[in-house]
PDB file of N, CA and C in Angstrom:
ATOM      1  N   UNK A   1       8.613  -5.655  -5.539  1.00  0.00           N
ATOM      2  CA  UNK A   1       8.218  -7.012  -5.832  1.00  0.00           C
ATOM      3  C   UNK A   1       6.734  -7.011  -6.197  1.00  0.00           C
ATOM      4  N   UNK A   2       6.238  -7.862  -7.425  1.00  0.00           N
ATOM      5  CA  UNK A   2       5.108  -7.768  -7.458  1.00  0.00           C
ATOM      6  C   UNK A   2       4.541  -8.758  -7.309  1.00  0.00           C
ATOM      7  N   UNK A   3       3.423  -9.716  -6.928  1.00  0.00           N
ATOM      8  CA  UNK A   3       2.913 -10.845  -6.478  1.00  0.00           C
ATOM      9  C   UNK A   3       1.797 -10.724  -7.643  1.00  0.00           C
ATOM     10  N   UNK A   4       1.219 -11.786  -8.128  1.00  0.00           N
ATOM     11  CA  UNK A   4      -0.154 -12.081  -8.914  1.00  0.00           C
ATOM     12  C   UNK A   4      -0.957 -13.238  -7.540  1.00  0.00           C
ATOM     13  N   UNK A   5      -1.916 -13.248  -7.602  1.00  0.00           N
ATOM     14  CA  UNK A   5      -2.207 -13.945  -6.869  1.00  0.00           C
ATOM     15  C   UNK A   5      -3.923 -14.237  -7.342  1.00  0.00           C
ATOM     16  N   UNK A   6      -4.482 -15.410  -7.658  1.00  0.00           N
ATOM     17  CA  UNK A   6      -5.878 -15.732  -7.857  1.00  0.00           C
ATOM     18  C   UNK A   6      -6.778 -15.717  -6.584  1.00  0.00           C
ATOM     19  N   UNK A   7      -7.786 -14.881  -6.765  1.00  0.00           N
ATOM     20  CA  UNK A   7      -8.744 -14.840  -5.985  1.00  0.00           C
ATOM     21  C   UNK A   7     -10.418 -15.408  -5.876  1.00  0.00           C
ATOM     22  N   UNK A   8     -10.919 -16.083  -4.997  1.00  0.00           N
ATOM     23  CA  UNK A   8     -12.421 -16.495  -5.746  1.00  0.00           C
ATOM     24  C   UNK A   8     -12.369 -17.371  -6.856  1.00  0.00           C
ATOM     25  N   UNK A   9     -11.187 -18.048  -7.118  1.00  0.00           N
ATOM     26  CA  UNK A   9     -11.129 -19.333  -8.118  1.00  0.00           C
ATOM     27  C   UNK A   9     -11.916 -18.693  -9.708  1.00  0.00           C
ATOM     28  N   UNK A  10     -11.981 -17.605  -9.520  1.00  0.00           N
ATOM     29  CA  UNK A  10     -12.309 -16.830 -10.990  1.00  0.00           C
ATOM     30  C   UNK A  10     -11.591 -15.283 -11.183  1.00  0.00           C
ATOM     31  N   UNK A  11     -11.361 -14.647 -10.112  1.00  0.00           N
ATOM     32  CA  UNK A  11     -10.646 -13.341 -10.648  1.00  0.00           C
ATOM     33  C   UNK A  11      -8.978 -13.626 -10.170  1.00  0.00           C
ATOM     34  N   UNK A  12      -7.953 -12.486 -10.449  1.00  0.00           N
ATOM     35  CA  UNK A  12      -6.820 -12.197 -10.430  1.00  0.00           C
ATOM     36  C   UNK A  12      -6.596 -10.745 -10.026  1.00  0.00           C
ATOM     37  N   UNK A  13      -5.475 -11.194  -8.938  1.00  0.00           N
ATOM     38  CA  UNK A  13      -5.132  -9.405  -8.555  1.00  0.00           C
ATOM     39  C   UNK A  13      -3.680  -9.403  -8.360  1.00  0.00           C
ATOM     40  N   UNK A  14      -3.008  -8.184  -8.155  1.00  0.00           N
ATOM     41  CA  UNK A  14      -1.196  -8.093  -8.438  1.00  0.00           C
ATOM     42  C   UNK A  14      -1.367  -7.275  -6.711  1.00  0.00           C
ATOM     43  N   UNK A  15      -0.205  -7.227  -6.219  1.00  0.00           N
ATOM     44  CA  UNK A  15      -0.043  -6.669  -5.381  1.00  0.00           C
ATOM     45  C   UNK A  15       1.498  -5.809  -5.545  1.00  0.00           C
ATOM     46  N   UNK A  16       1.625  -4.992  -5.479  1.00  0.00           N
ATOM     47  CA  UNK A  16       3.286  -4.313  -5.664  1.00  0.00           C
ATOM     48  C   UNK A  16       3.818  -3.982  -4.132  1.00  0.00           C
ATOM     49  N   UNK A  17       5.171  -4.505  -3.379  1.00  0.00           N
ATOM     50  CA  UNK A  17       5.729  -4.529  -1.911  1.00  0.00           C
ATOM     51  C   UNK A  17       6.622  -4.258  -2.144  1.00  0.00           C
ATOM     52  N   UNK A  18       7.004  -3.112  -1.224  1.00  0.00           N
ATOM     53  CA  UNK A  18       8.313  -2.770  -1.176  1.00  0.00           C
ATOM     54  C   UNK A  18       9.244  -3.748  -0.733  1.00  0.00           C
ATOM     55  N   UNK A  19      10.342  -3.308  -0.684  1.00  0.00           N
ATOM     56  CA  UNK A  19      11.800  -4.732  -0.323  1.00  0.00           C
ATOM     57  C   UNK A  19      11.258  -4.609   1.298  1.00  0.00           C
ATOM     58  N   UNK A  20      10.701  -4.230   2.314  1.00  0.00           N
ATOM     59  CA  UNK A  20      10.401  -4.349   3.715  1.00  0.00           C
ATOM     60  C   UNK A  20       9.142  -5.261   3.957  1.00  0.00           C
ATOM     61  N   UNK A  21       8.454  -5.377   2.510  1.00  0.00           N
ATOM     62  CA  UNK A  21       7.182  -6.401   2.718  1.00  0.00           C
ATOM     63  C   UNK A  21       6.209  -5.601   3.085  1.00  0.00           C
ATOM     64  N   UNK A  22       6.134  -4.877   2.997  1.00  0.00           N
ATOM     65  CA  UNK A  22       4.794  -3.327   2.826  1.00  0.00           C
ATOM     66  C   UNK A  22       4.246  -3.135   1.320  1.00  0.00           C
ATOM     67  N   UNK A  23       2.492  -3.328   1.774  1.00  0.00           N
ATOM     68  CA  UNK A  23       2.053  -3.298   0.611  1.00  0.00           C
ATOM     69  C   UNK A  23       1.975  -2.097  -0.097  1.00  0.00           C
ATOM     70  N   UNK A  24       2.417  -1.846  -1.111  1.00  0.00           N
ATOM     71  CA  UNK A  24       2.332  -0.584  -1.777  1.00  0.00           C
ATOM     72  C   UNK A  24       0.577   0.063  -2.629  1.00  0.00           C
ATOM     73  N   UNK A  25       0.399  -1.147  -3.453  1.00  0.00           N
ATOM     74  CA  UNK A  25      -0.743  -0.919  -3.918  1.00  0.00           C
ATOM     75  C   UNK A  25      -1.340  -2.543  -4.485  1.00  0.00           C
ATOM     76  N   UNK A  26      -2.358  -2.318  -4.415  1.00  0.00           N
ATOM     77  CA  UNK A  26      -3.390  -3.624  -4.445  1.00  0.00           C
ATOM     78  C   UNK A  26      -4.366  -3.272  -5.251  1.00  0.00           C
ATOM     79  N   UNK A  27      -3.901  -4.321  -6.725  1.00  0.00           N
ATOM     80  CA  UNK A  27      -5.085  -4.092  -7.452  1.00  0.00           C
ATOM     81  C   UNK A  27      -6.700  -4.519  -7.441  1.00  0.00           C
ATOM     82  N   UNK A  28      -7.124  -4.031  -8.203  1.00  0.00           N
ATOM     83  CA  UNK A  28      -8.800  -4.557  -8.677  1.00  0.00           C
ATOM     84  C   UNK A  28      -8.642  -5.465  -8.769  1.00  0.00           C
ATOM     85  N   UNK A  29      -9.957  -6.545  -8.820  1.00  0.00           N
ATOM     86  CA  UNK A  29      -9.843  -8.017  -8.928  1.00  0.00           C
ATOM     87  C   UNK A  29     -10.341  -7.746 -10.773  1.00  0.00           C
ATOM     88  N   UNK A  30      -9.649  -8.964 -11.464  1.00  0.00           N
ATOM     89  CA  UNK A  30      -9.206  -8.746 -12.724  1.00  0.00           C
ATOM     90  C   UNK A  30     -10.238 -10.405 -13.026  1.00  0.00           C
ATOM     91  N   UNK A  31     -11.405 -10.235 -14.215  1.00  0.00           N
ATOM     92  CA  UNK A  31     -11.991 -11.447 -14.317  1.00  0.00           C
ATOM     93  C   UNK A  31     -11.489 -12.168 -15.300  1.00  0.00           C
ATOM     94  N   UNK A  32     -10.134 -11.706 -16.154  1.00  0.00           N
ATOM     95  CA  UNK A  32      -9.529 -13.163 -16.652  1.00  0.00           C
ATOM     96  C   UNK A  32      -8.038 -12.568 -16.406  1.00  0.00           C
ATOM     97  N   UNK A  33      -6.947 -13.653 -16.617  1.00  0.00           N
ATOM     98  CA  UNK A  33      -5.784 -13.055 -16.957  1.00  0.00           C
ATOM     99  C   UNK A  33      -5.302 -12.428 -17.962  1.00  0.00           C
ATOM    100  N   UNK A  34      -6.058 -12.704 -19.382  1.00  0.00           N
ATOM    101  CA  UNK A  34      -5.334 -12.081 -20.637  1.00  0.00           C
ATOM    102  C   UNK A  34      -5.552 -10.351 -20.115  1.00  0.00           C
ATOM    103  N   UNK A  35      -6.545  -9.796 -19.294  1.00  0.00           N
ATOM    104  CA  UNK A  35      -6.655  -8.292 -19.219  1.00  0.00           C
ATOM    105  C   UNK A  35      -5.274  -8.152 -18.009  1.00  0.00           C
ATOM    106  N   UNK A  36      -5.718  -9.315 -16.876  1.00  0.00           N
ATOM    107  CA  UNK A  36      -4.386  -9.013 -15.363  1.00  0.00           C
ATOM    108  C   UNK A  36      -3.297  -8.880 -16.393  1.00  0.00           C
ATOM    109  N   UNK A  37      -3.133  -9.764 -17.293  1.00  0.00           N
ATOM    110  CA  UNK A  37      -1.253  -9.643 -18.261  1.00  0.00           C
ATOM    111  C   UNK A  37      -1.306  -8.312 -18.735  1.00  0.00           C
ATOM    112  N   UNK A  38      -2.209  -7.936 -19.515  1.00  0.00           N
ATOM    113  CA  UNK A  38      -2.125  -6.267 -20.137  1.00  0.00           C
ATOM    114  C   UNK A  38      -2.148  -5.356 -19.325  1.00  0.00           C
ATOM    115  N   UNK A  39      -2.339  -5.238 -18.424  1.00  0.00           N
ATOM    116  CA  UNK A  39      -2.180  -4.117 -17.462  1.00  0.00           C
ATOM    117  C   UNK A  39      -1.138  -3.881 -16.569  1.00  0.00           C
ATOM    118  N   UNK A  40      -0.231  -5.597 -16.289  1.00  0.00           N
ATOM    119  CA  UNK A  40       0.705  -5.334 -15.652  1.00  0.00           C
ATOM    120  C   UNK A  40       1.926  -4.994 -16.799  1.00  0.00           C
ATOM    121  N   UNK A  41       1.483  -5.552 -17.751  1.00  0.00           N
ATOM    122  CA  UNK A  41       2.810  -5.153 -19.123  1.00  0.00           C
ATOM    123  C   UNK A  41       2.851  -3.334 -18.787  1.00  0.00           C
ATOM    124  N   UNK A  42       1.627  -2.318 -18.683  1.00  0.00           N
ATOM    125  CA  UNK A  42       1.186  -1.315 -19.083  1.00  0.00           C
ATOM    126  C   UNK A  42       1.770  -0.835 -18.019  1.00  0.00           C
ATOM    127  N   UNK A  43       2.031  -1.174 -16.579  1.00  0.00           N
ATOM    128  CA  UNK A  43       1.713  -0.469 -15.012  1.00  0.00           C
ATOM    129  C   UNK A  43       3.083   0.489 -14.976  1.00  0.00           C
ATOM    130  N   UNK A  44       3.923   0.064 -15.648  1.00  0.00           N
ATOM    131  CA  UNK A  44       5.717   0.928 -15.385  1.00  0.00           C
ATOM    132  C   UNK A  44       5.382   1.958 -15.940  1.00  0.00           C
ATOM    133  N   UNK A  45       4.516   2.201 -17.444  1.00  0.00           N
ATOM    134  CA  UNK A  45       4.504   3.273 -17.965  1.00  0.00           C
ATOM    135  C   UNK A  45       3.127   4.649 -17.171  1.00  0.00           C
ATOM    136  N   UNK A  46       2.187   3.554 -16.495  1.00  0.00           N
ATOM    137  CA  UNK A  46       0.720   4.275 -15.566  1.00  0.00           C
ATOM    138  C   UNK A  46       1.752   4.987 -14.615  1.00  0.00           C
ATOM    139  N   UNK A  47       2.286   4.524 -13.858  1.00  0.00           N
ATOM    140  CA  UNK A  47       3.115   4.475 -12.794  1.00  0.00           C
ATOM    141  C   UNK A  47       3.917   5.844 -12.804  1.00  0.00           C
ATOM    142  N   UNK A  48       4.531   5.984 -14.248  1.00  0.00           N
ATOM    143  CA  UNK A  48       5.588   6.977 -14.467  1.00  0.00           C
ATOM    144  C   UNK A  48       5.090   8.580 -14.652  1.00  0.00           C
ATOM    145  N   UNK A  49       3.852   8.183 -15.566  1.00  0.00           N
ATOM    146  CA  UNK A  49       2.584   9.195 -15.804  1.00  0.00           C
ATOM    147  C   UNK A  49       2.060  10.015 -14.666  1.00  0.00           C
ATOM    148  N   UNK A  50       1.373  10.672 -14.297  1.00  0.00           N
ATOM    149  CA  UNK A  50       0.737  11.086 -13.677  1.00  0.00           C
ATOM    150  C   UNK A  50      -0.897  10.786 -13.429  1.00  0.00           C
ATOM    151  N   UNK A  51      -0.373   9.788 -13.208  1.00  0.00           N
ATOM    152  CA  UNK A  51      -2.084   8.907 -13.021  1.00  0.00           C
ATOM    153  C   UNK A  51      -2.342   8.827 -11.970  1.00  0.00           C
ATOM    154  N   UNK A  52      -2.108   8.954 -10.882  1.00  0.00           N
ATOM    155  CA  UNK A  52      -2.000   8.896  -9.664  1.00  0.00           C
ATOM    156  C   UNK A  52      -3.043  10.145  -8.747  1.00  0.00           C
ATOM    157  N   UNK A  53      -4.606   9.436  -8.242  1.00  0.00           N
ATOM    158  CA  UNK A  53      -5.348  10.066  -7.577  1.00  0.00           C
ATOM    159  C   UNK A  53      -5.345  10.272  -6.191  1.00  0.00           C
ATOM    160  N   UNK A  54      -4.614  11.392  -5.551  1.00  0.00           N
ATOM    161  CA  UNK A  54      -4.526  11.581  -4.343  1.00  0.00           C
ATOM    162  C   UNK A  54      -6.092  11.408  -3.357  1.00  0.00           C
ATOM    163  N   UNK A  55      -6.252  10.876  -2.721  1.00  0.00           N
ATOM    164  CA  UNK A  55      -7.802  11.076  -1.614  1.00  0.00           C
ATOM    165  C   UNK A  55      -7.325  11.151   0.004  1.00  0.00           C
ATOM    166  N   UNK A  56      -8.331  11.730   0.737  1.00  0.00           N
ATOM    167  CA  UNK A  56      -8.280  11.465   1.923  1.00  0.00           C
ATOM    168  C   UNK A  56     -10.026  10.823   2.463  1.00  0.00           C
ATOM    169  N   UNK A  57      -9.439   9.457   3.138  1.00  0.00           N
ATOM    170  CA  UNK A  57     -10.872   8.961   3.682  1.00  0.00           C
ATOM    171  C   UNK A  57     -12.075  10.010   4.931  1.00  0.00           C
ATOM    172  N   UNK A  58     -12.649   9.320   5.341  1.00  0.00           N
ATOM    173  CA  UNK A  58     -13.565  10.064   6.272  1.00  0.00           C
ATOM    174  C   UNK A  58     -13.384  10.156   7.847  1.00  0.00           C
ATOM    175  N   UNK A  59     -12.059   9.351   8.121  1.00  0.00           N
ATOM    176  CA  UNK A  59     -11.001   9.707   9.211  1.00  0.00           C
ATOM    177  C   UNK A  59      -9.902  10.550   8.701  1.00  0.00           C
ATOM    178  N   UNK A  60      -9.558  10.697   8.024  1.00  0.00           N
ATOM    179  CA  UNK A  60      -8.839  12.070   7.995  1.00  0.00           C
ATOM    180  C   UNK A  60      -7.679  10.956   7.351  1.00  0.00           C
ATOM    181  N   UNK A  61      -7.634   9.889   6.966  1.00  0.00           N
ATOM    182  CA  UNK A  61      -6.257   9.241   6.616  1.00  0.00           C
ATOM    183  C   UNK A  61      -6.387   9.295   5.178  1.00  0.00           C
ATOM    184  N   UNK A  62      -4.398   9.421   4.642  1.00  0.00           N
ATOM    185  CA  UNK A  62      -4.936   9.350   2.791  1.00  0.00           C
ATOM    186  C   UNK A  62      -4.086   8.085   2.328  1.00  0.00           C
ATOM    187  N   UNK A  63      -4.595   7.883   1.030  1.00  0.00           N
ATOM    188  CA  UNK A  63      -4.377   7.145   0.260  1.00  0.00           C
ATOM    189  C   UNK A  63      -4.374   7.614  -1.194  1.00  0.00           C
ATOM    190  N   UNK A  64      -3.609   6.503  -1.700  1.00  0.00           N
ATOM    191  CA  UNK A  64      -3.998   7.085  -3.781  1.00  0.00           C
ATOM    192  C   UNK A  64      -4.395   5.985  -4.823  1.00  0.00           C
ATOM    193  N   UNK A  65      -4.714   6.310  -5.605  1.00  0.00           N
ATOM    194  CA  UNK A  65      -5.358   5.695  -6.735  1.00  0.00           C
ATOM    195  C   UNK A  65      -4.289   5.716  -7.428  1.00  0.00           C
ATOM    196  N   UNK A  66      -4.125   4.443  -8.588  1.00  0.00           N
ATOM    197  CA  UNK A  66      -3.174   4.500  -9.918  1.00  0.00           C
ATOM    198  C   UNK A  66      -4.579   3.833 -11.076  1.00  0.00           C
ATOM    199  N   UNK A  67      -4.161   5.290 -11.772  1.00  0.00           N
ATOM    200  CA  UNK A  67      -5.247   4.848 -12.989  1.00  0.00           C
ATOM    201  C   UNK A  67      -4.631   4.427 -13.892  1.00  0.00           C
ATOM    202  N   UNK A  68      -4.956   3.840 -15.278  1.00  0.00           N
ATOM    203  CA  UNK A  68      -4.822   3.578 -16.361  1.00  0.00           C
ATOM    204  C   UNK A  68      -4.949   4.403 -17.309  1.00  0.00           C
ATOM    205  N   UNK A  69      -4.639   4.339 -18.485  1.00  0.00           N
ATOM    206  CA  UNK A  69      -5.134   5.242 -19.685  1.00  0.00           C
ATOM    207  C   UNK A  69      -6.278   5.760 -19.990  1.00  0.00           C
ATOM    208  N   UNK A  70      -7.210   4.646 -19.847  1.00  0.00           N
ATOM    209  CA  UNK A  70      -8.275   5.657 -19.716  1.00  0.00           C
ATOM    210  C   UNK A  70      -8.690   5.999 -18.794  1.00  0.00           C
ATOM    211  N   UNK A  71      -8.459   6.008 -17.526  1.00  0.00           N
ATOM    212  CA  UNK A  71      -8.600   7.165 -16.467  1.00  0.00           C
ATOM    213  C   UNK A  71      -9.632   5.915 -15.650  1.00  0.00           C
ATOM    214  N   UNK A  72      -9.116   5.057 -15.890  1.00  0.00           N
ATOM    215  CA  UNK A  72      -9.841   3.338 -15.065  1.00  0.00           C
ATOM    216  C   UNK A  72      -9.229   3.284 -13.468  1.00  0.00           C
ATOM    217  N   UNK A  73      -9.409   3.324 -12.157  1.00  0.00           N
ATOM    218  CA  UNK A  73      -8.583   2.543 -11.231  1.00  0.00           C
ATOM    219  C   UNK A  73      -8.474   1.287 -11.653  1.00  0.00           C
ATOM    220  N   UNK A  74      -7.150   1.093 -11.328  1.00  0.00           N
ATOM    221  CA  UNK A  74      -6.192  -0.163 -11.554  1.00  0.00           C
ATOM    222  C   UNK A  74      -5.756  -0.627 -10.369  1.00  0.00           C
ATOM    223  N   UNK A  75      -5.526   0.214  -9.368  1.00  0.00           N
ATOM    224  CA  UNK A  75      -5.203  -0.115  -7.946  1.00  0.00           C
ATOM    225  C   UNK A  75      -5.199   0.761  -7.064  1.00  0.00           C
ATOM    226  N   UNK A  76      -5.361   0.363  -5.456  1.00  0.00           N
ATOM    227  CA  UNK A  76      -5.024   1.315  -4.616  1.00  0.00           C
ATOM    228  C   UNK A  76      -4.453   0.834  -3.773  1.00  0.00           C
ATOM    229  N   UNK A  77      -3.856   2.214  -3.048  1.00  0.00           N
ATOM    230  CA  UNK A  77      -2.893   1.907  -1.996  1.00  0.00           C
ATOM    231  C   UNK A  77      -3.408   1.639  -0.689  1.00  0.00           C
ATOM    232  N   UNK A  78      -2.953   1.154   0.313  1.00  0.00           N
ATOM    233  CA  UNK A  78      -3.428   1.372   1.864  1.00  0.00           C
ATOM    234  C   UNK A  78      -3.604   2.848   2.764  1.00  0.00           C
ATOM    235  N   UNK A  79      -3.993   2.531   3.813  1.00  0.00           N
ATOM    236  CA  UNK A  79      -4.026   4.404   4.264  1.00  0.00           C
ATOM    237  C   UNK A  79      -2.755   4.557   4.622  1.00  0.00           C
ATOM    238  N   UNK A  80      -2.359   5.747   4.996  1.00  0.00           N
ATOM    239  CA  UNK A  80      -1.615   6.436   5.538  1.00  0.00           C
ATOM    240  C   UNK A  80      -1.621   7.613   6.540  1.00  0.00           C
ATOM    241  N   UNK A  81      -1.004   7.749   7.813  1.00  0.00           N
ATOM    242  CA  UNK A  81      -1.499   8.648   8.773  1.00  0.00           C
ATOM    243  C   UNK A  81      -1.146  10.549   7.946  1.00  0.00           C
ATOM    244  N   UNK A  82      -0.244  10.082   7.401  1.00  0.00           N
ATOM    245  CA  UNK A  82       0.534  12.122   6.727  1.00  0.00           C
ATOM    246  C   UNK A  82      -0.069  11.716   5.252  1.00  0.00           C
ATOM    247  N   UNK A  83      -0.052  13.042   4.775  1.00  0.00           N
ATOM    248  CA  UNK A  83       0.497  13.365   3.443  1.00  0.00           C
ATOM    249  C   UNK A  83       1.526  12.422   2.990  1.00  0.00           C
ATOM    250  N   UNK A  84       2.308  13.448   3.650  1.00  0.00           N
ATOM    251  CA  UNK A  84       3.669  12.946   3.181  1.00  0.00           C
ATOM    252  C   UNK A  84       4.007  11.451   3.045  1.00  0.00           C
ATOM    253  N   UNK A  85       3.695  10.842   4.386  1.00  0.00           N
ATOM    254  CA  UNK A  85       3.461   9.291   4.123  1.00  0.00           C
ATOM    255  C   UNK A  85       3.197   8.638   2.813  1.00  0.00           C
ATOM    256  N   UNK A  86       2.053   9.133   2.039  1.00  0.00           N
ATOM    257  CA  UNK A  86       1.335   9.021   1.112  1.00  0.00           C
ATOM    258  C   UNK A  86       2.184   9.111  -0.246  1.00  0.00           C
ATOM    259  N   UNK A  87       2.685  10.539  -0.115  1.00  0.00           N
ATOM    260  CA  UNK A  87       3.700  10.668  -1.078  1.00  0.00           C
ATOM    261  C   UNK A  87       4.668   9.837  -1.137  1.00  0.00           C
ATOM    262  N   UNK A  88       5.538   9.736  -0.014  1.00  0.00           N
ATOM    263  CA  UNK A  88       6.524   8.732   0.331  1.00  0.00           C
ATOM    264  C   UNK A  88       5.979   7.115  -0.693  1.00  0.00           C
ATOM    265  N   UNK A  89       5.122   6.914  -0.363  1.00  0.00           N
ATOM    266  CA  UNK A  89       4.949   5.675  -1.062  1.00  0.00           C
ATOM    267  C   UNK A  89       4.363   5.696  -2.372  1.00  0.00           C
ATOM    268  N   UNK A  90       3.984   6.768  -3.142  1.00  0.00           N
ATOM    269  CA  UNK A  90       3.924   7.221  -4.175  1.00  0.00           C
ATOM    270  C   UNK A  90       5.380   6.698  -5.018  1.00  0.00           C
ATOM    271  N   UNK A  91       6.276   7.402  -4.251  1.00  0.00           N
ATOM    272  CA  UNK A  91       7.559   7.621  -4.510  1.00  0.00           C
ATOM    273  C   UNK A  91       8.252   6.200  -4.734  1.00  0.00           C
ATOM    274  N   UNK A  92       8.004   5.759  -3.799  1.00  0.00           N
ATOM    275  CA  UNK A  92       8.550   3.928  -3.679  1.00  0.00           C
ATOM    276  C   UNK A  92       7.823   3.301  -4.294  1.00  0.00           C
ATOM    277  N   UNK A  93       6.700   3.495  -4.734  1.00  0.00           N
ATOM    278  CA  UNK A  93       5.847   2.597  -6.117  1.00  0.00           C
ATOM    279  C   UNK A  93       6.506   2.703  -7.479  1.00  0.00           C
ATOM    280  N   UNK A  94       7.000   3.921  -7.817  1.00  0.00           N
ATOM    281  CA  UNK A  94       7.513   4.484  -8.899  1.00  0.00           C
ATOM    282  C   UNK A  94       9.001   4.023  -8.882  1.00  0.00           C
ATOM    283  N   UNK A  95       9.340   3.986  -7.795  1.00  0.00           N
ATOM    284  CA  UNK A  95      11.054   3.237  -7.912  1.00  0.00           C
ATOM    285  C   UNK A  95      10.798   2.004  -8.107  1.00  0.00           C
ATOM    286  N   UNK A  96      10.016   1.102  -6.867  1.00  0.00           N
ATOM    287  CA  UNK A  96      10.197  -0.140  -7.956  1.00  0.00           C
ATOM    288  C   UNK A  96       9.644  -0.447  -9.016  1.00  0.00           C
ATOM    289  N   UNK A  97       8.409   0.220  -9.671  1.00  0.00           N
ATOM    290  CA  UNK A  97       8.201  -0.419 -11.000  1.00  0.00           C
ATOM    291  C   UNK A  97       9.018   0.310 -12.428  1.00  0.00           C
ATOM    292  N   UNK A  98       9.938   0.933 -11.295  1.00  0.00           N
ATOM    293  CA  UNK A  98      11.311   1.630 -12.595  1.00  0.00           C
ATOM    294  C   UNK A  98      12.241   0.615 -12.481  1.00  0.00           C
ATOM    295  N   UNK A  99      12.458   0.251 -11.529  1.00  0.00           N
ATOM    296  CA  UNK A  99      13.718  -0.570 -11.450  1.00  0.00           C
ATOM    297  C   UNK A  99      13.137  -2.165 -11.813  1.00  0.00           C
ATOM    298  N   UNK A 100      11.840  -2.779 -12.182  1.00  0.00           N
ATOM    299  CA  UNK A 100      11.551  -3.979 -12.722  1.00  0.00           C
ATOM    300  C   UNK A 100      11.686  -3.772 -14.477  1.00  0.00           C
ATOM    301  N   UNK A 101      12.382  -4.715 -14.545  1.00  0.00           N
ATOM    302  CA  UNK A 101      12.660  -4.377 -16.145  1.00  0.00           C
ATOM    303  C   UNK A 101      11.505  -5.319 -16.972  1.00  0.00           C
ATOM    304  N   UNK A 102      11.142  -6.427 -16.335  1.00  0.00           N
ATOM    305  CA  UNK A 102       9.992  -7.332 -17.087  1.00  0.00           C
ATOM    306  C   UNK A 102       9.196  -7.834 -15.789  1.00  0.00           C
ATOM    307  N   UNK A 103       8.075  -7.398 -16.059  1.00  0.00           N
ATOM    308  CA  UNK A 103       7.062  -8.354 -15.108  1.00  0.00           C
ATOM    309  C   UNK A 103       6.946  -9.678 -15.682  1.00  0.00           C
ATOM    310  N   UNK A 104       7.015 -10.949 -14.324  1.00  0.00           N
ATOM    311  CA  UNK A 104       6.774 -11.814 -14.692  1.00  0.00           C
ATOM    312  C   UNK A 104       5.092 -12.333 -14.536  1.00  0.00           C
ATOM    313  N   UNK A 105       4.565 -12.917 -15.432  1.00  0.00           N
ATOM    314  CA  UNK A 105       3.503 -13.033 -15.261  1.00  0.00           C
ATOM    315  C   UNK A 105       2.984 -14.623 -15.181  1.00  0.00           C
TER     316      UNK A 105
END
């Protein structure tokens, strides 16, 4: 599921949740919509790519980045205690923005 949601009565951000209501990834704040619309049109194909920047913070927890074409963050995810965790929701980002056939915007 993806949410748009206005922030600061001037920017825009998307949020992508799995079907359990867990945030998957949380974008940048976006300062108009005509760019928030182009990027979420773009995100199934970022998504599918290998755009995806693995990190671990300065507690030892990781998270990832989803870039854009030109190698922009577009969003990130929350922490995670494993790897694998990490991957895991890698994994479930990529299923649902395979299985959305049109973002609504």
């Amino acid at each position: 599921m993806i949410e748009v949601s206005k922030i600061n009565n001037d920017h825009y951000r998307f949020t992508v949740k799995s079907e359990t209501g867990q945030t998957l990834l949380e974008s940048i704040p976006f300062e108009d919509k005509e760019t928030l619309d182009t990027t979420l049109k773009r995100l199934k194909t970022s998504a599918t790519l290998k755009r995806f920047e693995r990190k671990t913070n300065f507690e030892g927890k990781f998270l990832f980045n989803l870039k854009n074409e030109q190698g922009r963050i577009i969003g990130n995810s929350g922490l995670y205690t494993s790897e694998a965790g990490m991957e895991n929701g890698i994994k479930n980002l990529k299923k649902i923005l395979g299985q959305t056939k049109e973002i609504e915007l």
